[in-house]
N, C-alpha and C. Protein backbone atom coordinates (compact mmCIF):
# COMPACT_ATOMS: atom_id res chain seq x y z
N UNK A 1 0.85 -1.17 0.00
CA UNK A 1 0.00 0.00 0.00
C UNK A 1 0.89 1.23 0.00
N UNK A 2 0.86 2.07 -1.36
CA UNK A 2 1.67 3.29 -1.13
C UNK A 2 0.73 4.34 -1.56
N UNK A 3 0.63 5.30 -1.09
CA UNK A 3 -0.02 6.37 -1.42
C UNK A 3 1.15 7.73 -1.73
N UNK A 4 0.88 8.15 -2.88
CA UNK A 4 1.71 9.12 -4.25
C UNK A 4 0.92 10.77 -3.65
N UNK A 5 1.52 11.46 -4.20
CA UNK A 5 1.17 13.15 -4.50
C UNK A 5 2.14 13.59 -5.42
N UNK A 6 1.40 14.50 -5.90
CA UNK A 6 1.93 15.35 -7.15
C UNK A 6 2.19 16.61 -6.64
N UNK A 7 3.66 16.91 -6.45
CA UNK A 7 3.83 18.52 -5.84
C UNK A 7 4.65 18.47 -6.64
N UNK A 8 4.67 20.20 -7.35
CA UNK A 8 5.41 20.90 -8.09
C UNK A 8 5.71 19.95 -9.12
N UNK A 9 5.01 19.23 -9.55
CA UNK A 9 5.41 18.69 -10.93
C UNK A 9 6.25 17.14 -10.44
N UNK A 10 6.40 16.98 -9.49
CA UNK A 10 6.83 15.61 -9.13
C UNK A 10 6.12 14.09 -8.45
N UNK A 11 6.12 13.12 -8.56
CA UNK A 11 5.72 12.49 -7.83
C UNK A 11 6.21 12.12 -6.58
N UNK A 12 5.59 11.76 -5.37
CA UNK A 12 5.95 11.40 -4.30
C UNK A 12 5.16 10.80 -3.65
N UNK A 13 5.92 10.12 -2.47
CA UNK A 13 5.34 9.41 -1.73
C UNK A 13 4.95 9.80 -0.05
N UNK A 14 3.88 9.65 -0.06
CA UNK A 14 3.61 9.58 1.52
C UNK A 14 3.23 9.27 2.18
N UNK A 15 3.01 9.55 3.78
CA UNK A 15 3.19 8.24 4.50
C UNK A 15 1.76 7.57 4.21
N UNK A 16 1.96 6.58 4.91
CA UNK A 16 0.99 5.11 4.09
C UNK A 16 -0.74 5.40 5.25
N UNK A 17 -0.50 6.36 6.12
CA UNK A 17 -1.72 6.40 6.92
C UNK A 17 -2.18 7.53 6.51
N UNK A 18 -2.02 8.22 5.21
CA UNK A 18 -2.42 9.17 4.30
C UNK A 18 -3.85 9.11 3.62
N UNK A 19 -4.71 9.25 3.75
CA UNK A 19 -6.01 8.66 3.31
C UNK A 19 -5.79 9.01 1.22
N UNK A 20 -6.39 7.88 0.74
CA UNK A 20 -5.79 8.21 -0.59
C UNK A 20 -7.07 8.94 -1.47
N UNK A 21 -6.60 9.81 -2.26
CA UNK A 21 -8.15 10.56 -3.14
C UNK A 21 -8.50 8.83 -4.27
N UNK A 22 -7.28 8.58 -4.33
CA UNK A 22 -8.48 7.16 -5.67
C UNK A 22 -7.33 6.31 -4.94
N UNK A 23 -7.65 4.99 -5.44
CA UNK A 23 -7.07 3.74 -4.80
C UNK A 23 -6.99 2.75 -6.48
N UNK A 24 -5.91 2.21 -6.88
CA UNK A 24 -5.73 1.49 -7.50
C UNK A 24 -5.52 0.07 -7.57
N UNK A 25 -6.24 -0.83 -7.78
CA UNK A 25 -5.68 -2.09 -7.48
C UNK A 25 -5.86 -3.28 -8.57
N UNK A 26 -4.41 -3.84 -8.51
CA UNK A 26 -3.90 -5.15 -9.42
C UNK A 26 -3.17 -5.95 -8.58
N UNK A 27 -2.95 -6.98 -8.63
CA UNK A 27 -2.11 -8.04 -9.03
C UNK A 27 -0.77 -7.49 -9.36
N UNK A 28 0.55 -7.97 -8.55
CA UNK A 28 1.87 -7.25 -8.88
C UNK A 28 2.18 -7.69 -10.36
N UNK A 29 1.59 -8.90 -11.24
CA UNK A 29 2.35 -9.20 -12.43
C UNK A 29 1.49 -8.23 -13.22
N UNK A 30 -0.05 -7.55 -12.88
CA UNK A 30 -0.79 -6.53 -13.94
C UNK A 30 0.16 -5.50 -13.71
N UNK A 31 0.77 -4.84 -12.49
CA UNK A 31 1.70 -3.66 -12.57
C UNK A 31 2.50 -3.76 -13.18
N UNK A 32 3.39 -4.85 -12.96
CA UNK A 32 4.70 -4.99 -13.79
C UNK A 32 4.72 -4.98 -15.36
N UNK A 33 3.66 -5.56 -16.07
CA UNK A 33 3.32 -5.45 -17.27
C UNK A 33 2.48 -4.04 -17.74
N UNK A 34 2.29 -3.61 -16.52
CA UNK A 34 1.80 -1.70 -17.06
C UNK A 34 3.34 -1.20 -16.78
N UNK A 35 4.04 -1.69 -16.06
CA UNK A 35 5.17 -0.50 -16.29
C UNK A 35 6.00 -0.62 -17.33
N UNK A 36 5.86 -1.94 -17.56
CA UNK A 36 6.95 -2.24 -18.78
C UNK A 36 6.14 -1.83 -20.20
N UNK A 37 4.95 -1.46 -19.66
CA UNK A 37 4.03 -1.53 -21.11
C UNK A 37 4.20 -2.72 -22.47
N UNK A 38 3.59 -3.61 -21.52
CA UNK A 38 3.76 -5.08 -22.29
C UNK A 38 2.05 -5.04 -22.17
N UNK A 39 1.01 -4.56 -21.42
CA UNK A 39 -0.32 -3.97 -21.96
C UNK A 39 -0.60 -2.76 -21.32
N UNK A 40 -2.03 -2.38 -21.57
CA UNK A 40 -2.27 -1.01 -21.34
C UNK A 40 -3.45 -1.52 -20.23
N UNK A 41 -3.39 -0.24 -19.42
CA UNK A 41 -4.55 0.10 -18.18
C UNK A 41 -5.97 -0.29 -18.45
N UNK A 42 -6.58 0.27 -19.36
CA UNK A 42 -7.62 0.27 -19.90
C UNK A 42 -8.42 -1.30 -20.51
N UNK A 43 -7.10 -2.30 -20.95
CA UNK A 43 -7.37 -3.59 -21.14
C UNK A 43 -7.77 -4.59 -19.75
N UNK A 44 -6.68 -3.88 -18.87
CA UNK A 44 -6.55 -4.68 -18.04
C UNK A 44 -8.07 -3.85 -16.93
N UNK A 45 -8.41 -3.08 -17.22
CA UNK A 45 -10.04 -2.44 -16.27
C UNK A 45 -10.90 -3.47 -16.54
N UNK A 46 -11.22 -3.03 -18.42
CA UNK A 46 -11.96 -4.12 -18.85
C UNK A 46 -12.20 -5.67 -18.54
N UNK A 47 -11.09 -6.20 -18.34
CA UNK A 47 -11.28 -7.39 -18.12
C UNK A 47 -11.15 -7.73 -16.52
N UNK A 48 -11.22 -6.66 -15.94
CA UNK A 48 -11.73 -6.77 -14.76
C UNK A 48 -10.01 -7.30 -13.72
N UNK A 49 -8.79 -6.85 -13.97
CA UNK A 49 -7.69 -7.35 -13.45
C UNK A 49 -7.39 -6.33 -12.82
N UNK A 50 -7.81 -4.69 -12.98
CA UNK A 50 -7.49 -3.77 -12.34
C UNK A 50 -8.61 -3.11 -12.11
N UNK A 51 -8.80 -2.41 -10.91
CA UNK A 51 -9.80 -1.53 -10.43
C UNK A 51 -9.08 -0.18 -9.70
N UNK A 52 -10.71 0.60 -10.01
CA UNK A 52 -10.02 2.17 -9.26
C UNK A 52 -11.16 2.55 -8.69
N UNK A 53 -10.60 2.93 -7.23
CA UNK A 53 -12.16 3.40 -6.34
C UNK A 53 -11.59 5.06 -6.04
N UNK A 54 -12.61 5.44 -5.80
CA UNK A 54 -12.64 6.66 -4.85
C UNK A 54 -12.41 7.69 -6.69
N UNK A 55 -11.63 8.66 -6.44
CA UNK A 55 -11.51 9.72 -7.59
C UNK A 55 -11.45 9.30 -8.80
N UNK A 56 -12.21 8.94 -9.80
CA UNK A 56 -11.89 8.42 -11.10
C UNK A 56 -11.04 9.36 -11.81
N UNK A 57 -11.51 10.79 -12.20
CA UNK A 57 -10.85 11.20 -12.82
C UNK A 57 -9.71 11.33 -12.72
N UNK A 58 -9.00 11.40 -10.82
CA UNK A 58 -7.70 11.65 -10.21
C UNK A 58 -7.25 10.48 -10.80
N UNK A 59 -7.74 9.43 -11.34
CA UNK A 59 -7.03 7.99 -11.35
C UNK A 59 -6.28 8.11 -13.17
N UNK A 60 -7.39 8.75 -13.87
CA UNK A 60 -7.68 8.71 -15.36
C UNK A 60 -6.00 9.70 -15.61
N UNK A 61 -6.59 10.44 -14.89
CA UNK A 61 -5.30 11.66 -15.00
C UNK A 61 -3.68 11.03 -14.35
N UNK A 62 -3.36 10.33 -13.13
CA UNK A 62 -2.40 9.50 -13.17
C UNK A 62 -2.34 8.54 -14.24
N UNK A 63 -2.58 7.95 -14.72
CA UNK A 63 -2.83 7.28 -15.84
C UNK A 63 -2.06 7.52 -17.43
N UNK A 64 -2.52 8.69 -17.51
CA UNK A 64 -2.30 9.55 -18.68
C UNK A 64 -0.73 10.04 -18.21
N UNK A 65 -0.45 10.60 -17.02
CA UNK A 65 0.63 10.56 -16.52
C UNK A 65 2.26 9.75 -16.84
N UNK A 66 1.62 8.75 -16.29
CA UNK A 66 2.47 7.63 -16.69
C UNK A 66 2.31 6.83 -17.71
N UNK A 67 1.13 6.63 -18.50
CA UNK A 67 1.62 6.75 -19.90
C UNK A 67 2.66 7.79 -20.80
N UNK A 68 2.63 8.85 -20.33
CA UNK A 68 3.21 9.94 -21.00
C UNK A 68 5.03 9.53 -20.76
N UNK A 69 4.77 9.24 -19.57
CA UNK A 69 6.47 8.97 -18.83
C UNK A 69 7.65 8.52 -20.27
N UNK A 70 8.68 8.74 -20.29
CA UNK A 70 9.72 8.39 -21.35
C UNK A 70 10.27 7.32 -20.25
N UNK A 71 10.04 5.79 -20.55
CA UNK A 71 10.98 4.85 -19.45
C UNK A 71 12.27 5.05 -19.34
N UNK A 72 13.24 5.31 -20.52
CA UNK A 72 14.34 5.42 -20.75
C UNK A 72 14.98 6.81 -20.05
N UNK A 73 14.23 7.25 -19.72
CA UNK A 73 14.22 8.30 -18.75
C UNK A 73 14.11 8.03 -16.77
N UNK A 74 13.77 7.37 -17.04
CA UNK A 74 13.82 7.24 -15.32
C UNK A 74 15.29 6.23 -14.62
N UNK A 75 15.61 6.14 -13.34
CA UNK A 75 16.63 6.08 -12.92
C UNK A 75 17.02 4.84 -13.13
N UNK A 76 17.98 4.40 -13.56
CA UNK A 76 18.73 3.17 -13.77
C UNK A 76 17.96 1.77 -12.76
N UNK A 77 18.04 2.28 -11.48
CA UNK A 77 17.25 1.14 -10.67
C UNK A 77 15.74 0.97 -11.19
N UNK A 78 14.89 1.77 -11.00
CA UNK A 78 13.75 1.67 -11.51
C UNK A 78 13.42 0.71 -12.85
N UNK A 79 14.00 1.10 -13.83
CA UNK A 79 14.43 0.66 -14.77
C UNK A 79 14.88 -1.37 -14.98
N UNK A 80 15.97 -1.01 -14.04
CA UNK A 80 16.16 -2.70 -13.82
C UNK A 80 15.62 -3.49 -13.06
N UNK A 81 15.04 -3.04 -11.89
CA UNK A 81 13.86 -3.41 -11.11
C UNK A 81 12.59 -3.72 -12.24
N UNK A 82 11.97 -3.10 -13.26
CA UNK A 82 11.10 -3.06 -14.03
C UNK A 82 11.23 -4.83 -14.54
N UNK A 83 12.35 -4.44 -15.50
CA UNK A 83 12.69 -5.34 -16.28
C UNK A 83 12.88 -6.55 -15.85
N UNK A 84 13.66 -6.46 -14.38
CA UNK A 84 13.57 -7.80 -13.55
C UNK A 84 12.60 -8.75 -13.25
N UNK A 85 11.71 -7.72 -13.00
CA UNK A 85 10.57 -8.37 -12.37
C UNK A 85 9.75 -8.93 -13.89
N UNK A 86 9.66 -8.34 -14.62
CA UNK A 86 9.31 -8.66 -15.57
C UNK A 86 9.91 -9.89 -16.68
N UNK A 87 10.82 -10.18 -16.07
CA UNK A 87 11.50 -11.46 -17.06
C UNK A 87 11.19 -12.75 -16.22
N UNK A 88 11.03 -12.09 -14.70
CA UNK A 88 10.77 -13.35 -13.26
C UNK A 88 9.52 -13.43 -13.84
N UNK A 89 8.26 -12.79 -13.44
CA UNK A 89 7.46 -13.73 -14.01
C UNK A 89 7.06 -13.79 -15.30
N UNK A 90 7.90 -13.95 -16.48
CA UNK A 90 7.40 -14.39 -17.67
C UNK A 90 8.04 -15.83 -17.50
N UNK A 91 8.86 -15.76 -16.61
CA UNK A 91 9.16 -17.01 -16.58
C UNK A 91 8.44 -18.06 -15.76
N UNK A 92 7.98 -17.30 -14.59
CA UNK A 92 7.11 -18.34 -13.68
C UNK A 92 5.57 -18.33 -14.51
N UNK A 93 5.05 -17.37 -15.51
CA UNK A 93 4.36 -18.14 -16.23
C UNK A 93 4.45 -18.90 -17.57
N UNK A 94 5.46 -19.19 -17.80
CA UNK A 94 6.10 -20.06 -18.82
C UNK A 94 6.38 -21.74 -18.55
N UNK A 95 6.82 -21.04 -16.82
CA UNK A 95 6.63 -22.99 -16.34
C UNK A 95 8.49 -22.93 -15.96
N UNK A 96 9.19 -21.90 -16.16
CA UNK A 96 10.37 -22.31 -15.94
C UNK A 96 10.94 -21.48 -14.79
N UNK A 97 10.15 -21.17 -13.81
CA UNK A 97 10.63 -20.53 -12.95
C UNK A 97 10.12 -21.07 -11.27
């Protein structure tokens, strides 16, 4: 459970007893495949793998956000953390992990 804010143009985090304006929720392998953009948000609503309570539009608008993001742009860890996680479970759903 992390709860984000947008000050001055940045994202951040705060503390976790922060009451949140929208609430997002997946499955860590639906995140990992939205960050890597291996699918999109909107597929994964539809078929019912991700949900958003409380502020829709606050949610629509993060959204658009991080779609917009350049990956190749963010910090080296982030980045390999992404990718990591993302090769772990293509593999644990492949059968070889």
């Amino acid at each position: 459970h992390w709860v984000f804010t947008l000050h001055s143009g940045r994202l951040q985090v705060l503390a976790s007893q922060t009451p949140p304006e929208v609430s997002i929720r997946a499955r860590v392998p639906e995140f990992i495949s939205l960050a890597v953009r291996r699918v999109d948000a909107d597929s994964l609503f539809f078929q019912q793998r991700l949900a958003i309570d409380g502020d829709v539009a606050l949610g629509l608008l993060l959204k658009n956000f991080l779609d917009a993001l350049d990956l190749d742009e963010l910090p080296w860890p982030a980045r390999f953390a992404m990718h990591a996680g993302d090769r772990l479970l293509s593999g644990v759903q492949h059968g070889s992990g």
